[in-house]
PDB file of N, CA and C in Angstrom:
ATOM      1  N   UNK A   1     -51.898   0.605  55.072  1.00  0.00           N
ATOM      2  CA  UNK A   1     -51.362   1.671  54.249  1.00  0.00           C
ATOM      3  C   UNK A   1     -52.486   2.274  53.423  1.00  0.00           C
ATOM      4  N   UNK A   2     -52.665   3.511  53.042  1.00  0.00           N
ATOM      5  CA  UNK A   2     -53.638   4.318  52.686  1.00  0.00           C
ATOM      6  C   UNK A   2     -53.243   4.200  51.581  1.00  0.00           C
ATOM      7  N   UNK A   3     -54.406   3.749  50.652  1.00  0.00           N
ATOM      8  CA  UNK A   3     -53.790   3.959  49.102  1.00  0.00           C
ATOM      9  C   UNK A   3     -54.379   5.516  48.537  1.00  0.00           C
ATOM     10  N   UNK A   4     -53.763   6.096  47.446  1.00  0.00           N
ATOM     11  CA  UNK A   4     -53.461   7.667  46.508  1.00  0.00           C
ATOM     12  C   UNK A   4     -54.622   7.278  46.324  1.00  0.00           C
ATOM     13  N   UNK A   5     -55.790   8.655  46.251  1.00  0.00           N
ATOM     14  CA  UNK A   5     -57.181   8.757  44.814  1.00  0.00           C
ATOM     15  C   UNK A   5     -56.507   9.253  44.072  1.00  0.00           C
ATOM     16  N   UNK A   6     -57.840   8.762  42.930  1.00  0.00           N
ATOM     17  CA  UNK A   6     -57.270   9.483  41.475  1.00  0.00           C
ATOM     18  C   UNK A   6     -57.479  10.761  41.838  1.00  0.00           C
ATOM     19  N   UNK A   7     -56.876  11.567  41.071  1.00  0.00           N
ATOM     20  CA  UNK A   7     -56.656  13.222  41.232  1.00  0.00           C
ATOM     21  C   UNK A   7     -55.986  13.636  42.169  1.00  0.00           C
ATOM     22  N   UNK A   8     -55.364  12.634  43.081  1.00  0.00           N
ATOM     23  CA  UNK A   8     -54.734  13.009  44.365  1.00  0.00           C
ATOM     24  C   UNK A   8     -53.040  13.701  43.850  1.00  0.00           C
ATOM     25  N   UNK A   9     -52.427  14.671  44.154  1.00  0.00           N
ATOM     26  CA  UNK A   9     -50.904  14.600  43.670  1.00  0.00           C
ATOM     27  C   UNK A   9     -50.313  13.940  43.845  1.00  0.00           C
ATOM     28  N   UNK A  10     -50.558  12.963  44.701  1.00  0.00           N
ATOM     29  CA  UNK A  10     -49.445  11.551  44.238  1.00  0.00           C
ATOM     30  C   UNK A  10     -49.788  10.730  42.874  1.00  0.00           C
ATOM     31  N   UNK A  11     -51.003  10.707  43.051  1.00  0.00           N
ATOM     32  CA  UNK A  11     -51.567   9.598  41.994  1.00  0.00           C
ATOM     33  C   UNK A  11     -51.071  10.842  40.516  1.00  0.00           C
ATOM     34  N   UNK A  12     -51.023  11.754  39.907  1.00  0.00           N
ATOM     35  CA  UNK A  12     -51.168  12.479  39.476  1.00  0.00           C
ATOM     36  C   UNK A  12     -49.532  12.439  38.881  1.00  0.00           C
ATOM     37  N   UNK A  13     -48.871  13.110  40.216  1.00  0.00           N
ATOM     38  CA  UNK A  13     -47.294  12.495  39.504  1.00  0.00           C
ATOM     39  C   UNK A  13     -46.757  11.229  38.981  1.00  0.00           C
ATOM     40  N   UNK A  14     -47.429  10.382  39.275  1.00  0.00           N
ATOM     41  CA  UNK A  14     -47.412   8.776  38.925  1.00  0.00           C
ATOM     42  C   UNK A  14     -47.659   8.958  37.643  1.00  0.00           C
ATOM     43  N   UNK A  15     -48.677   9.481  37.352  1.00  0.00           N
ATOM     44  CA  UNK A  15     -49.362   9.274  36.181  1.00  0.00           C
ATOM     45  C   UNK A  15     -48.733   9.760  35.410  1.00  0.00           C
ATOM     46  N   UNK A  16     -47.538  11.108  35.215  1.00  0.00           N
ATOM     47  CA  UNK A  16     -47.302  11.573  34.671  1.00  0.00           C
ATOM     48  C   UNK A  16     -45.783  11.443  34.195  1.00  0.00           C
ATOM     49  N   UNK A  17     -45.303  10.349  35.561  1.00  0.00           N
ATOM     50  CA  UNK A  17     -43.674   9.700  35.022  1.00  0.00           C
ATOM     51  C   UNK A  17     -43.839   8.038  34.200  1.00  0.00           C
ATOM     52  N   UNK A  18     -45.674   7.994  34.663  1.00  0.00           N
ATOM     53  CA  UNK A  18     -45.951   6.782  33.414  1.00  0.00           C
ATOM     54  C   UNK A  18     -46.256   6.944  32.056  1.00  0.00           C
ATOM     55  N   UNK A  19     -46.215   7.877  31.719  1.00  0.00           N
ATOM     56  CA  UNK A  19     -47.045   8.422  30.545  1.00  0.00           C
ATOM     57  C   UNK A  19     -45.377   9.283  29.686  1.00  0.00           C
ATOM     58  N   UNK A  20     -44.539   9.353  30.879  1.00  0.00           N
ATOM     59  CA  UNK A  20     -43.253   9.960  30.051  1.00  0.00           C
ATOM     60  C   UNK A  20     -42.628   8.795  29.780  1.00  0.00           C
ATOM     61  N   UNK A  21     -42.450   7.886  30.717  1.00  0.00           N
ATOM     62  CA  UNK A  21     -41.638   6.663  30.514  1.00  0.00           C
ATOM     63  C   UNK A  21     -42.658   6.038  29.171  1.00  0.00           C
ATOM     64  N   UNK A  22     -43.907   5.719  29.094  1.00  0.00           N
ATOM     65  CA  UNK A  22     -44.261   5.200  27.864  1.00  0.00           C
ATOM     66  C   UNK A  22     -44.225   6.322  26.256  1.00  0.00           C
ATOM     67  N   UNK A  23     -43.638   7.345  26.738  1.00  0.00           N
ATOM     68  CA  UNK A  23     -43.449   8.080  25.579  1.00  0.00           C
ATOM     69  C   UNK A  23     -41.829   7.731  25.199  1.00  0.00           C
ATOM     70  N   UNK A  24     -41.281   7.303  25.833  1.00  0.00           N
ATOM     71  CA  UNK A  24     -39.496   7.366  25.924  1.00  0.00           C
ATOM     72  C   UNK A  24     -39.728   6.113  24.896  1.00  0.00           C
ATOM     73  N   UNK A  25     -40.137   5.124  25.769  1.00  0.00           N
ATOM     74  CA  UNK A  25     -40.644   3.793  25.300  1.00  0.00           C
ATOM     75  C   UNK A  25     -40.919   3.290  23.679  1.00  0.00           C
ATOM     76  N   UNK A  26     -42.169   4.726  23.334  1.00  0.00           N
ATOM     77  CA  UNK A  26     -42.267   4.371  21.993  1.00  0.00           C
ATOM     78  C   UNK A  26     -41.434   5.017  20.996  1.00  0.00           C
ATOM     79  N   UNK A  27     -40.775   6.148  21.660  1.00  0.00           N
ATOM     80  CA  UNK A  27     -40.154   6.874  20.930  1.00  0.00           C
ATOM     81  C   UNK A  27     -38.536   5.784  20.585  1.00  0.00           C
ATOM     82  N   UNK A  28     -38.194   5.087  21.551  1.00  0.00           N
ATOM     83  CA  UNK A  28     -37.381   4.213  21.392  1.00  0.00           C
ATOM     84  C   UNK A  28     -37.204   3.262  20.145  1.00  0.00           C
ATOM     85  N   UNK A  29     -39.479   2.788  20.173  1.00  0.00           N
ATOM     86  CA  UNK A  29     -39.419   1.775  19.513  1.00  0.00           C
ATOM     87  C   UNK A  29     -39.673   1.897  18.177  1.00  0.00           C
ATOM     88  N   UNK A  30     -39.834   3.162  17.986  1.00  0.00           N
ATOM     89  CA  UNK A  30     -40.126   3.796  16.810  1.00  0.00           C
ATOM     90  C   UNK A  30     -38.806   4.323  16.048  1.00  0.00           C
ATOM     91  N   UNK A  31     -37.920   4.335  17.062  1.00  0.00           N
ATOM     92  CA  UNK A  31     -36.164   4.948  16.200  1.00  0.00           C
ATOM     93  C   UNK A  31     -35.448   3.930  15.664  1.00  0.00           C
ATOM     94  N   UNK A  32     -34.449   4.712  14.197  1.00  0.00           N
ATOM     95  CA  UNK A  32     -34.063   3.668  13.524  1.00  0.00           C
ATOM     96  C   UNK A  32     -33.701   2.391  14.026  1.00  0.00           C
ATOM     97  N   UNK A  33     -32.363   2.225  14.981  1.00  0.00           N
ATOM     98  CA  UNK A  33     -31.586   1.469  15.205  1.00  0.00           C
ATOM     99  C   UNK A  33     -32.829  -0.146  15.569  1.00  0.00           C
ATOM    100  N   UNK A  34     -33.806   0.306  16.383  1.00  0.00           N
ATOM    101  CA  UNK A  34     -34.777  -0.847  16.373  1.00  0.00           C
ATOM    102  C   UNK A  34     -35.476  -1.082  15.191  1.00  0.00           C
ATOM    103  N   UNK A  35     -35.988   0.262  14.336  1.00  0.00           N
ATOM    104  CA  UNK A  35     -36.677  -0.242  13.428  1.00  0.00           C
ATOM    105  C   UNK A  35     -35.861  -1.426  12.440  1.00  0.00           C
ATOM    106  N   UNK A  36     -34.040  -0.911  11.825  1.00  0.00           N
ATOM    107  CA  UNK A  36     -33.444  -1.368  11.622  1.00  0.00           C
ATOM    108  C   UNK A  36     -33.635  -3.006  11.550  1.00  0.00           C
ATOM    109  N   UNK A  37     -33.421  -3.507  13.062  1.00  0.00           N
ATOM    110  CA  UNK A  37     -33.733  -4.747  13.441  1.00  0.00           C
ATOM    111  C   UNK A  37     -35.042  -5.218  13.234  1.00  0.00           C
ATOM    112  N   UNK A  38     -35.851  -4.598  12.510  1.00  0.00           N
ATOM    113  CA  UNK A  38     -37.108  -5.319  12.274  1.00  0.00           C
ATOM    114  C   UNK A  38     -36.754  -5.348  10.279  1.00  0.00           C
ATOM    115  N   UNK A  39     -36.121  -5.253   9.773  1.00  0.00           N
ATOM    116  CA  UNK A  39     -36.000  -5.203   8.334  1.00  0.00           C
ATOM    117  C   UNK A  39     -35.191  -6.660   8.207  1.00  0.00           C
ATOM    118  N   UNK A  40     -35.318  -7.100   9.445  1.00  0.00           N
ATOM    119  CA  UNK A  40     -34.321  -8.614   9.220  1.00  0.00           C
ATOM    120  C   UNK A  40     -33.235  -8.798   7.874  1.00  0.00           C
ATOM    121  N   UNK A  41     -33.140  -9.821   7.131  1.00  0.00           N
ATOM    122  CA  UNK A  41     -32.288  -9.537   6.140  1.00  0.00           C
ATOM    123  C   UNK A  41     -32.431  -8.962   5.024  1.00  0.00           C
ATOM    124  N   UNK A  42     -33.050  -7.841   5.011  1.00  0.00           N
ATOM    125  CA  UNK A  42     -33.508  -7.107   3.998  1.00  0.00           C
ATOM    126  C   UNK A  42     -35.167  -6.737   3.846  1.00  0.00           C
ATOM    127  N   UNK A  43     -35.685  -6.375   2.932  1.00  0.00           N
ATOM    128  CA  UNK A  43     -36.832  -5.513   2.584  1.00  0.00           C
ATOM    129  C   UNK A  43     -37.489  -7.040   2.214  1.00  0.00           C
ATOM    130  N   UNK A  44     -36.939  -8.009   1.767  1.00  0.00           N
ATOM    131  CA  UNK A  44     -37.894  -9.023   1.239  1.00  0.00           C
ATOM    132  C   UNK A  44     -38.188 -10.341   2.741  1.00  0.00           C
ATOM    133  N   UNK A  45     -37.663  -9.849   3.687  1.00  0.00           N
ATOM    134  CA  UNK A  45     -38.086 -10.366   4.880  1.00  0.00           C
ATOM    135  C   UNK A  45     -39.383 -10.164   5.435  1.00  0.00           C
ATOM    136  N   UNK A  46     -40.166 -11.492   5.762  1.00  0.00           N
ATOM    137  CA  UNK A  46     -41.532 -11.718   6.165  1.00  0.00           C
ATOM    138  C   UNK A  46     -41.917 -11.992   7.169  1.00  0.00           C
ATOM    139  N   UNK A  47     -43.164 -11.963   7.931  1.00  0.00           N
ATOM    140  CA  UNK A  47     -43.520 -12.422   8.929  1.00  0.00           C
ATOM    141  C   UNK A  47     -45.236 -12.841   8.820  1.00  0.00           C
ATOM    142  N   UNK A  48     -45.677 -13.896   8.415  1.00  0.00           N
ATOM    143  CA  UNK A  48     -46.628 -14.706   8.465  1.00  0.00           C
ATOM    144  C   UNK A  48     -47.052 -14.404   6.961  1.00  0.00           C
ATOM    145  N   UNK A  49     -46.099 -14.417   6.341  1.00  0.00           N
ATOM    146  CA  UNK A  49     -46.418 -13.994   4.900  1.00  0.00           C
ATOM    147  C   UNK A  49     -46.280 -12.480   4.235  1.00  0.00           C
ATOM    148  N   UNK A  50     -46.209 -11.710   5.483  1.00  0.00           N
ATOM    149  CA  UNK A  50     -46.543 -10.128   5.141  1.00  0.00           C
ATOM    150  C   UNK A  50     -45.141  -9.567   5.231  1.00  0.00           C
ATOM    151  N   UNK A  51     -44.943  -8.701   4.662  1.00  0.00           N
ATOM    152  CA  UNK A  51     -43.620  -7.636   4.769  1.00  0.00           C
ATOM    153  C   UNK A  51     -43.405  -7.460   6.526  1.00  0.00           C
ATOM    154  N   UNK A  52     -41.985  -8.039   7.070  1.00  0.00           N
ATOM    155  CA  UNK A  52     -41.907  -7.984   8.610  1.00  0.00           C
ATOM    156  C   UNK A  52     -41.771  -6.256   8.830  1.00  0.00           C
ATOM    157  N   UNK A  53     -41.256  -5.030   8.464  1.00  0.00           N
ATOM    158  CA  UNK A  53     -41.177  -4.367   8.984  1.00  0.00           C
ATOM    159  C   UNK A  53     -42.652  -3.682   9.369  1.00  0.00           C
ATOM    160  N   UNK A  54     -43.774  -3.774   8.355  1.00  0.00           N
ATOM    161  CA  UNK A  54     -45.646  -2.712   8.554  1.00  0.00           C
ATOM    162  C   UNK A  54     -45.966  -3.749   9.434  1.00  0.00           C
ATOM    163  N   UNK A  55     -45.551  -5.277   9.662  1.00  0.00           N
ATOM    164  CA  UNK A  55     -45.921  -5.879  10.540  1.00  0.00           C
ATOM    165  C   UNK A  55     -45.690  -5.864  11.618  1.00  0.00           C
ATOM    166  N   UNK A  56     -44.365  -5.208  12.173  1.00  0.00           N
ATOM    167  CA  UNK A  56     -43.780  -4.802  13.525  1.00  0.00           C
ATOM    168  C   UNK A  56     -44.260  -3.504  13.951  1.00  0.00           C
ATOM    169  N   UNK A  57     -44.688  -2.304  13.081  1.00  0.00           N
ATOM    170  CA  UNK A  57     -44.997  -1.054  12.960  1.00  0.00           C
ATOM    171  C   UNK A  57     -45.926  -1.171  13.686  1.00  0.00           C
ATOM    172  N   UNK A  58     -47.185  -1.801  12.809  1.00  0.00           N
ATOM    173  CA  UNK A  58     -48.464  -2.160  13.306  1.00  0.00           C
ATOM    174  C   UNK A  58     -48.810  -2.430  15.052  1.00  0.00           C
ATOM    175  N   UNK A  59     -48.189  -3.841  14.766  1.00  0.00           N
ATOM    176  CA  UNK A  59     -47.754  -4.602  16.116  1.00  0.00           C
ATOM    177  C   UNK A  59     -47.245  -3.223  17.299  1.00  0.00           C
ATOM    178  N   UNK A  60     -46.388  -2.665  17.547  1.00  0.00           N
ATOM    179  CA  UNK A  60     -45.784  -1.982  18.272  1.00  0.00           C
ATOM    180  C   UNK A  60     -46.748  -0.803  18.249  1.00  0.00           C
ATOM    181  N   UNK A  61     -47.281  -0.281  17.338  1.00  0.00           N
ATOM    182  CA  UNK A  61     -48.166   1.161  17.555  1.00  0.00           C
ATOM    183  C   UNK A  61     -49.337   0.588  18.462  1.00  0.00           C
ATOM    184  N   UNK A  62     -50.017  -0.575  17.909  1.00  0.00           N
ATOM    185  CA  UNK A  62     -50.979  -1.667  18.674  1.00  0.00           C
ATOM    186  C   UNK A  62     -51.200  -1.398  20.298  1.00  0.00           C
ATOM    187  N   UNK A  63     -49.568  -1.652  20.595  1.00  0.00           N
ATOM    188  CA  UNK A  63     -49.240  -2.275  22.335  1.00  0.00           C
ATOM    189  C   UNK A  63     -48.748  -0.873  22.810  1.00  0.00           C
ATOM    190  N   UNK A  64     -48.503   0.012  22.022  1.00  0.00           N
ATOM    191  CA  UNK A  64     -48.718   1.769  22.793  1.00  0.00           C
ATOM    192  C   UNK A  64     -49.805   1.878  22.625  1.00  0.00           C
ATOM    193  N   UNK A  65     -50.688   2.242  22.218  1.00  0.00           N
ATOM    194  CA  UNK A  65     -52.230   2.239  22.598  1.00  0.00           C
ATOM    195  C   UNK A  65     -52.712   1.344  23.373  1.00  0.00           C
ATOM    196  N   UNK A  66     -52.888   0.442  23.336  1.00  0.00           N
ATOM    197  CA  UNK A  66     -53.503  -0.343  24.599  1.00  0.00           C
ATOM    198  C   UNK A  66     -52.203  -0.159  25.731  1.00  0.00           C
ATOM    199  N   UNK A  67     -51.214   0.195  26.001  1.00  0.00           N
ATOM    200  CA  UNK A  67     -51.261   0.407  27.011  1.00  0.00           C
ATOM    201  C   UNK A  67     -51.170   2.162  27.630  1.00  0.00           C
ATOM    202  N   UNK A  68     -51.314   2.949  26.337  1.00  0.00           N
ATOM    203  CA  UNK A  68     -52.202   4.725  26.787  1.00  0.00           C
ATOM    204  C   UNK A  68     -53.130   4.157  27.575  1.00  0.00           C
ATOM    205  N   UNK A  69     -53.671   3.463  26.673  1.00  0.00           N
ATOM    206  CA  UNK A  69     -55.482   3.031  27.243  1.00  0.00           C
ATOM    207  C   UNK A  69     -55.653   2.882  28.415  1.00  0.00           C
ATOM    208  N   UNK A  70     -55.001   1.785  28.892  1.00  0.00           N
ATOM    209  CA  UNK A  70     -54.896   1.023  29.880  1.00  0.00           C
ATOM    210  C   UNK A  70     -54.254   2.119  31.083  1.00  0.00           C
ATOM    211  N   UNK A  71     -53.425   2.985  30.831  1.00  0.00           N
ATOM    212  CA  UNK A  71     -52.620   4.112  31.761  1.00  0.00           C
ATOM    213  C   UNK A  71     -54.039   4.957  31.885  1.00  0.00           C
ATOM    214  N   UNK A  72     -54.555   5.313  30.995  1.00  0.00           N
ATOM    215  CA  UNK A  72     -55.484   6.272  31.517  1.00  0.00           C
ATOM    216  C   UNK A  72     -56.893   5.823  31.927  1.00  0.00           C
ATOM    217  N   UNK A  73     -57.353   4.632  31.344  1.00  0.00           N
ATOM    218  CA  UNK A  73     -58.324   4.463  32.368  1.00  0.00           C
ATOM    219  C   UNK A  73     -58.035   3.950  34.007  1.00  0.00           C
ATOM    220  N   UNK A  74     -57.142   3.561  34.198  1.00  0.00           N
ATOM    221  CA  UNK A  74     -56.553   3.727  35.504  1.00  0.00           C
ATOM    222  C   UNK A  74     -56.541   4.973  36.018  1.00  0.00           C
ATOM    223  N   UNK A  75     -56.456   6.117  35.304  1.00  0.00           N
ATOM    224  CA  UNK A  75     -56.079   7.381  36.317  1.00  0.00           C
ATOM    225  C   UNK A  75     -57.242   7.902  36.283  1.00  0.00           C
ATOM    226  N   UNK A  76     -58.746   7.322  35.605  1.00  0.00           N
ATOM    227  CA  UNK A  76     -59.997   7.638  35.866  1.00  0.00           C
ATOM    228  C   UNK A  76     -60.508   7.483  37.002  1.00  0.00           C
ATOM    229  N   UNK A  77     -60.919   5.803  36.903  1.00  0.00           N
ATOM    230  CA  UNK A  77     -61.093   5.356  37.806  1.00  0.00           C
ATOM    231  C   UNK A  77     -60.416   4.544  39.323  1.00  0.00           C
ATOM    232  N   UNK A  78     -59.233   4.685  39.343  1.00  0.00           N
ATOM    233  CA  UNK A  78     -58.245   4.179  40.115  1.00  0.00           C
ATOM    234  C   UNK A  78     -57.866   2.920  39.923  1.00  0.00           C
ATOM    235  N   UNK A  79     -56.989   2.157  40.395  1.00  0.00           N
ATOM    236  CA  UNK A  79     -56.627   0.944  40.232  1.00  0.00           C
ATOM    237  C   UNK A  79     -57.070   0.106  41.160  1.00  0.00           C
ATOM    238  N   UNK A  80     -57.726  -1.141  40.569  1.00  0.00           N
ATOM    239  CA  UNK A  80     -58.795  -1.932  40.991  1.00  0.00           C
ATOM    240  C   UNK A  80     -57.907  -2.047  42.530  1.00  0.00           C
ATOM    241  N   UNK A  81     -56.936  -2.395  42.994  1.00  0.00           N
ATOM    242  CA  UNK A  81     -56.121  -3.118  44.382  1.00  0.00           C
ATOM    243  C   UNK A  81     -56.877  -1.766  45.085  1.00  0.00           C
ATOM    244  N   UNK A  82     -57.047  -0.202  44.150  1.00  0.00           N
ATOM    245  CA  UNK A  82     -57.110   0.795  45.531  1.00  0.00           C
ATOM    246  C   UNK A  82     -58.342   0.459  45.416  1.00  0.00           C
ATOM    247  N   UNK A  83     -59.496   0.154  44.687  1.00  0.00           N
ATOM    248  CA  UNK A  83     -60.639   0.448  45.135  1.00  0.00           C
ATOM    249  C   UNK A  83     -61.149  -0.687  45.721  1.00  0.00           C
ATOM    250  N   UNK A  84     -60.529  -1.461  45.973  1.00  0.00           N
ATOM    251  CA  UNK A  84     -60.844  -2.544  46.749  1.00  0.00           C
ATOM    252  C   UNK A  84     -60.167  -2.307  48.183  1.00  0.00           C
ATOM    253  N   UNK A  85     -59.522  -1.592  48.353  1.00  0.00           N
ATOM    254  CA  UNK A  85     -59.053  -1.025  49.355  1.00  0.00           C
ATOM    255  C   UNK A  85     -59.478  -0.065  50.083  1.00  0.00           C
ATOM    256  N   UNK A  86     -60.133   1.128  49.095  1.00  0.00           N
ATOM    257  CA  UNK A  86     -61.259   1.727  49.654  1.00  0.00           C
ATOM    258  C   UNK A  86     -62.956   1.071  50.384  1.00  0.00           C
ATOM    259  N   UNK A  87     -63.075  -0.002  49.944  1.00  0.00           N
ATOM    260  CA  UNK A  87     -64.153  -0.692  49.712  1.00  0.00           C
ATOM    261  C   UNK A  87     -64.266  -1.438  51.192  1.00  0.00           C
ATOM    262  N   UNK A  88     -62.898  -1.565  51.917  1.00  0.00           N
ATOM    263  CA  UNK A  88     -62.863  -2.250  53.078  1.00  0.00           C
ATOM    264  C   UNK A  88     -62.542  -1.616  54.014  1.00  0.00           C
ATOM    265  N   UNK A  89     -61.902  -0.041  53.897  1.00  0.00           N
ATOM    266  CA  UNK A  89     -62.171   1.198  55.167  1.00  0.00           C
ATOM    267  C   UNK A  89     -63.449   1.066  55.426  1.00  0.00           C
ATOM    268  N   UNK A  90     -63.580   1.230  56.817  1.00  0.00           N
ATOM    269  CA  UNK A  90     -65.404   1.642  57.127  1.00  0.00           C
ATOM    270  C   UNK A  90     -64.977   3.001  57.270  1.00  0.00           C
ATOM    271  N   UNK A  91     -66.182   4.017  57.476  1.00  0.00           N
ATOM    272  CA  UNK A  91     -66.431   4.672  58.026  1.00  0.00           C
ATOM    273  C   UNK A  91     -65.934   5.895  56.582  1.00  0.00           C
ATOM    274  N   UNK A  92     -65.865   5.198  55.134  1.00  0.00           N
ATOM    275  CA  UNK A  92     -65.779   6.213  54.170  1.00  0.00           C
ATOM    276  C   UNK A  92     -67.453   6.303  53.753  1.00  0.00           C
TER     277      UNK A  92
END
């Protein structure tokens, strides 16, 4: 099976229902009803000593960036399975 290059329109639409789904994602994790659930039983609720809700904030803004990151250096350079896949066609 031929794997997508980057810039290819497959690889391209991929990229672009990953990048909506991780916007849905944070936008999810960022709306009340979850934030809600991070205020545990109130405002004087902790997590390793610190106020739990700037600690979940933090935490969660954290793991959307590393995984932007992670989405787009993939659509730089391709994903390691294709270029190892490219790497074992001859005759590229």
């Amino acid at each position: 099976m031929k794997a997508s290059h980057p810039g290819s329109p497959a690889s391209t639409h991929l990229l672009a229902q990953r990048l909506l789904a991780l916007f849905v994602a944070g936008w999810a994790l960022f709306d009340f009803p979850l934030l809600g659930l991070g205020l545990g039983s109130g405002p004087e609720a902790t997590l390793f000593g610190l106020p739990r809700l700037p600690v979940l904030l933090f935490a969660g803004w954290a793991v959307l960036i590393g995984l932007l990151a992670w989405l787009m250096e993939g659509a730089e350079t391709g994903a390691p399975q294709e270029r190892a896949a490219d790497a074992r066609e001859p005759g590229r």
